[in-house]
C-alpha atoms as a PDB file:
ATOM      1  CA  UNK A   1     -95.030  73.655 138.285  1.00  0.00           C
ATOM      2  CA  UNK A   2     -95.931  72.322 141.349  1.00  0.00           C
ATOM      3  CA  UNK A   3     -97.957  69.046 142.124  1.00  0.00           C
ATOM      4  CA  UNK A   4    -100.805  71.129 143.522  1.00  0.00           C
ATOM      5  CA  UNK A   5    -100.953  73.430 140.391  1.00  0.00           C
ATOM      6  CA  UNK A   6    -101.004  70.255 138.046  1.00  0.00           C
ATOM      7  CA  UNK A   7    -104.124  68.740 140.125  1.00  0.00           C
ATOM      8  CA  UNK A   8    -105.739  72.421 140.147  1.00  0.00           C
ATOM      9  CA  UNK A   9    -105.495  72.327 136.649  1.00  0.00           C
ATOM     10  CA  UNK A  10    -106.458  69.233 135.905  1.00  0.00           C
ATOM     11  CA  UNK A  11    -109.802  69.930 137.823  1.00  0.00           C
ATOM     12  CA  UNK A  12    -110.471  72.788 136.566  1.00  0.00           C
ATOM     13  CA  UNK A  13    -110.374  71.409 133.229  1.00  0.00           C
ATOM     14  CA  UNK A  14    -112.358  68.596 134.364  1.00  0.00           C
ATOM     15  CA  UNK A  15    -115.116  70.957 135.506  1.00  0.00           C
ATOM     16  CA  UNK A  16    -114.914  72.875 132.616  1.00  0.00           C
ATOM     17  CA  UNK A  17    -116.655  70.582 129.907  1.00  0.00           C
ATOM     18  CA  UNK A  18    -119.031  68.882 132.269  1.00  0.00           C
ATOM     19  CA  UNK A  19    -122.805  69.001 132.048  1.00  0.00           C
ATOM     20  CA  UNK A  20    -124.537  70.486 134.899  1.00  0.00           C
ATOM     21  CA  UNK A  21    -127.725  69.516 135.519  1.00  0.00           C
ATOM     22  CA  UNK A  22    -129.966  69.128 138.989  1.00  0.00           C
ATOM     23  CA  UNK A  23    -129.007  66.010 139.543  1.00  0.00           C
ATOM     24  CA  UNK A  24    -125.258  66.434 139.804  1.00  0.00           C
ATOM     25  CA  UNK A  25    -126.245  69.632 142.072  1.00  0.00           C
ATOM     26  CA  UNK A  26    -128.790  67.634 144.253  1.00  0.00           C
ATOM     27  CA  UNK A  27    -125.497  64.861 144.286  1.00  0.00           C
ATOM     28  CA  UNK A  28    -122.773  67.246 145.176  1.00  0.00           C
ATOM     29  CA  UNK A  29    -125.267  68.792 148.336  1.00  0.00           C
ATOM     30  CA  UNK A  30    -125.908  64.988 149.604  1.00  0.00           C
ATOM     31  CA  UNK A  31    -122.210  64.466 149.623  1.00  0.00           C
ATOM     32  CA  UNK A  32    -121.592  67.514 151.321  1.00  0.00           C
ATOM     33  CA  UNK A  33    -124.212  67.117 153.708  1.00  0.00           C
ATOM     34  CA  UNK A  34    -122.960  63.362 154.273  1.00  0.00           C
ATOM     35  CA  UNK A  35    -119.355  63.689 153.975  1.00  0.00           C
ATOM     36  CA  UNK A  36    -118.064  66.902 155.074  1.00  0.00           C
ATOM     37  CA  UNK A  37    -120.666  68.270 157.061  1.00  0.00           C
ATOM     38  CA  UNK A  38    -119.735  64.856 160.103  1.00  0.00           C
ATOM     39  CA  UNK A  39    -116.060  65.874 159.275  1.00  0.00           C
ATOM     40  CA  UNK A  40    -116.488  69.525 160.105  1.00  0.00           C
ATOM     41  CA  UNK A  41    -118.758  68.834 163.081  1.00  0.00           C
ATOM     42  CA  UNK A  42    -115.618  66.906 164.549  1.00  0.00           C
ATOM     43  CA  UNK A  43    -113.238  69.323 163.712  1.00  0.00           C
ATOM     44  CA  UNK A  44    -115.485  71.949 165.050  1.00  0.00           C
ATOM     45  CA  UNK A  45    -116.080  69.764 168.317  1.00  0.00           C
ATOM     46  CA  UNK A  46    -112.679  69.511 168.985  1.00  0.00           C
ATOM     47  CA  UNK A  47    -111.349  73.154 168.564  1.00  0.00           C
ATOM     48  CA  UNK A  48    -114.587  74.055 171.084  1.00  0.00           C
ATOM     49  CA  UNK A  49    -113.193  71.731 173.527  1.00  0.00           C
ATOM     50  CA  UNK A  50    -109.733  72.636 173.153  1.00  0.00           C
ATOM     51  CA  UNK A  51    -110.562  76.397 173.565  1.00  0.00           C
ATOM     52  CA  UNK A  52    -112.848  75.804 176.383  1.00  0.00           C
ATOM     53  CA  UNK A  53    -110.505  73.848 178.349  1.00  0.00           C
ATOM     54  CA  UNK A  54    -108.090  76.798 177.707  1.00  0.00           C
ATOM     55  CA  UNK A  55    -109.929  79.392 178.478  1.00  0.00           C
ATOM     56  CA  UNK A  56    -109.763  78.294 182.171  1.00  0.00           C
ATOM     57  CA  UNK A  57    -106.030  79.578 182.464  1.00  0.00           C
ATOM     58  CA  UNK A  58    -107.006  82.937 180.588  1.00  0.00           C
ATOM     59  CA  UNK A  59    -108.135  86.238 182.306  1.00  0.00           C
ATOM     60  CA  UNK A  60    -110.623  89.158 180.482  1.00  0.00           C
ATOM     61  CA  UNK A  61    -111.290  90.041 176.976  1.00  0.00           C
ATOM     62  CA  UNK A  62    -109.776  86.087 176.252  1.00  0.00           C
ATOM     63  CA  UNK A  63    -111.407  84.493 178.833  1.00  0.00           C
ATOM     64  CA  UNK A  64    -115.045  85.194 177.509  1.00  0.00           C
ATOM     65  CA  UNK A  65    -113.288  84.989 173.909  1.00  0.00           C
ATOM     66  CA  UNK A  66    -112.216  81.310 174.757  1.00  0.00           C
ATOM     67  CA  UNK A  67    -115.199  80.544 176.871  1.00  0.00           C
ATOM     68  CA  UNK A  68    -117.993  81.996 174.884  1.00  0.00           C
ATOM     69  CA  UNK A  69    -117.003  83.583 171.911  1.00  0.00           C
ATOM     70  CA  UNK A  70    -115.494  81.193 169.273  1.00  0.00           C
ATOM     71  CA  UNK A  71    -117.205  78.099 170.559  1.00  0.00           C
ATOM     72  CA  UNK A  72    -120.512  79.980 170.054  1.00  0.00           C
ATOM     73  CA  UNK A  73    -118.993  81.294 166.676  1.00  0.00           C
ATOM     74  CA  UNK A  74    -117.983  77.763 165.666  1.00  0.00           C
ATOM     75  CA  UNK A  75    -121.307  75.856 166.964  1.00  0.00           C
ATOM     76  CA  UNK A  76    -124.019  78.495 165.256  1.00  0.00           C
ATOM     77  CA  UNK A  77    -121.947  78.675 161.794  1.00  0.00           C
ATOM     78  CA  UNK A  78    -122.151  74.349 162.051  1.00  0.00           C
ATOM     79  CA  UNK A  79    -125.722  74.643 162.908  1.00  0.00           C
ATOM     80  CA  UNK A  80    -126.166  77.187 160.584  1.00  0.00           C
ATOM     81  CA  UNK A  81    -124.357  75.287 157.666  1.00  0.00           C
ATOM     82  CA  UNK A  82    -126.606  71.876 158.750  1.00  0.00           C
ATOM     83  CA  UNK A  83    -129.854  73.900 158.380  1.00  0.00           C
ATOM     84  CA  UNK A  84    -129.262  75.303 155.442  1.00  0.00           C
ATOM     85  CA  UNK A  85    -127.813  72.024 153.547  1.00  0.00           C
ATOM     86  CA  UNK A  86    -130.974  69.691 155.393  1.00  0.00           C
ATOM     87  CA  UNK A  87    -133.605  72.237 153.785  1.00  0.00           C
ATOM     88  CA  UNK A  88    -131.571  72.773 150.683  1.00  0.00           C
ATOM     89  CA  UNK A  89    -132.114  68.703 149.963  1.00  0.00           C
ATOM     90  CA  UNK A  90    -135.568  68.711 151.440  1.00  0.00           C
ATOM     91  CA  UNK A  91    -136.866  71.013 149.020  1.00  0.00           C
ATOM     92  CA  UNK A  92    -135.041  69.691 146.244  1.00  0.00           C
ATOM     93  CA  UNK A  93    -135.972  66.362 146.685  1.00  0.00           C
ATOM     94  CA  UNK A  94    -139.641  67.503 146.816  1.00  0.00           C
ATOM     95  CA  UNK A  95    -139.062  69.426 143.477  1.00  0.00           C
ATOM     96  CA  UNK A  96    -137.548  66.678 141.533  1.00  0.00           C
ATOM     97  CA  UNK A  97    -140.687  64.720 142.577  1.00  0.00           C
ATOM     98  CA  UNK A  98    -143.044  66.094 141.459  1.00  0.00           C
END
């Protein structure tokens, strides 16, 4: 077995007996929203550029691909993904208040 199949495994079973409850859900959105979201922002930021800059040598179809397409595919699905994780833990939050 591989290395990655031992730490899939090991996960899973992890997973597998734990104890779900709001809090761990309302936990694992925070992270997400405070860890990974700033991560994929920068990837995101940085694949916009790099297409953008590129799409200055391209003619057509991948001009406005380069130029317009993917960075507005990229930039709405991180905008989209911020939304959606910023009302998710608003309306949470306001739940487990009350």
């Amino acid at each position: 077995m591989s290395k990655w199949t031992d730490i899939r495994d090991s996960i899973e079973q992890a997973v597998s007996g734990m104890q779900i409850d709001e809090q761990v859900k309302q936990a694992v959105t925070q992270k997400c929203y405070d860890v990974l979201l700033p991560s994929l922002q920068k990837l995101g930021d940085g694949f916009v550029a790099s297409v953008k800059a590129q799409s200055a040598d391209e003619t057509g179809w991948c001009k406005v691909r380069d130029a317009i397409v993917l960075p507005a595919l990229i930039e709405g699905g991180l905008w989209l993904i911020e939304m959606v994780l910023k009302k998710t833990i608003e309306k949470t939050t306001i739940i487990s208040a009350s």
